[in-house]
Protein backbone atom coordinates (compact mmCIF):
# COMPACT_ATOMS: atom_id res chain seq x y z
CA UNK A 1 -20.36 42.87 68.88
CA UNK A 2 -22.82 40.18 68.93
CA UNK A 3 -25.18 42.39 66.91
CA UNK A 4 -22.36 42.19 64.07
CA UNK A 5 -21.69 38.18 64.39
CA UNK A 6 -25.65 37.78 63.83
CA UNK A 7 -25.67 39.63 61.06
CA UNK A 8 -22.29 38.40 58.93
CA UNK A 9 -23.66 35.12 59.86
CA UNK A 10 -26.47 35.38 57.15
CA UNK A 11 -24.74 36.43 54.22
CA UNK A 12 -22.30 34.30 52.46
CA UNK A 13 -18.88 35.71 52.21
CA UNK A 14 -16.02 34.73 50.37
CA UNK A 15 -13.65 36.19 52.74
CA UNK A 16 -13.83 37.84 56.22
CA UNK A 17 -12.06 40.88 56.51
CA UNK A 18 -10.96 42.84 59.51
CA UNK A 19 -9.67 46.60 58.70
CA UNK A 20 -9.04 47.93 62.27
CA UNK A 21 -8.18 46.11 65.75
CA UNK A 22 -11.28 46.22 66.71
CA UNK A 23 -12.67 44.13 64.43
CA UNK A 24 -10.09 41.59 63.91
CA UNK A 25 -11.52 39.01 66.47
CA UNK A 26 -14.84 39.37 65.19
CA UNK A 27 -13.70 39.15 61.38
CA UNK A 28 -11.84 35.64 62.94
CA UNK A 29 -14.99 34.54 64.35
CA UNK A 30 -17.24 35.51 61.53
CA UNK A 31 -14.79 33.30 59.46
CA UNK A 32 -14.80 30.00 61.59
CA UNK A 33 -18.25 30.04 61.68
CA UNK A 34 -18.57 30.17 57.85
CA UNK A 35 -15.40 28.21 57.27
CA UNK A 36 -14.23 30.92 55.04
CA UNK A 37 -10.91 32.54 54.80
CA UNK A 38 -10.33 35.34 57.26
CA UNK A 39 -7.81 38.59 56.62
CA UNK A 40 -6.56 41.33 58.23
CA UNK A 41 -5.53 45.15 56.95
CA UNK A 42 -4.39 47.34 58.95
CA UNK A 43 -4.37 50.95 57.65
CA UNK A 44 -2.62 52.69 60.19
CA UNK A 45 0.42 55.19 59.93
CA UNK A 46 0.89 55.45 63.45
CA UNK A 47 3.27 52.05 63.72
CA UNK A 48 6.06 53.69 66.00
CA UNK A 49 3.20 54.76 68.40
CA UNK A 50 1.70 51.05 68.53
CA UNK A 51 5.28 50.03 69.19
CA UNK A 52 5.94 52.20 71.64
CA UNK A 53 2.91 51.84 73.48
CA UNK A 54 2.18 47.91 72.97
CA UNK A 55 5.35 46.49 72.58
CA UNK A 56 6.42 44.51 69.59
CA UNK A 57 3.04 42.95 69.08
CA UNK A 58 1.94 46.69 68.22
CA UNK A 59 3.26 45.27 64.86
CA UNK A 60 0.85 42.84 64.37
């Protein structure tokens, strides 16, 4: 993961995005660093799963 915070840090974004869980803290981090705007998407069909497994924060 630090391999991928080098490298966002040397291109100028105009917004961070994280698709997946995985790279939601990083897309966060990314973004504080370049004082940008950070989002996240979250393509997944498997909501009752995450639920089920995670609890309600599953949802987020």
């Amino acid at each position: 993961m630090k391999a991928t915070y080098d490298e966002g840090k040397k291109v100028n974004y105009d917004i961070v995005v994280g698709y997946n869980f995985i790279t939601y803290i990083m897309a966060w981090k990314l973004s504080q660093k370049l004082n940008n705007p950070c989002a996240a998407r979250y393509h997944d069909v498997w909501i009752s799963e995450w639920r089920k497994n995670i609890g309600i924060f599953g949802l987020f």
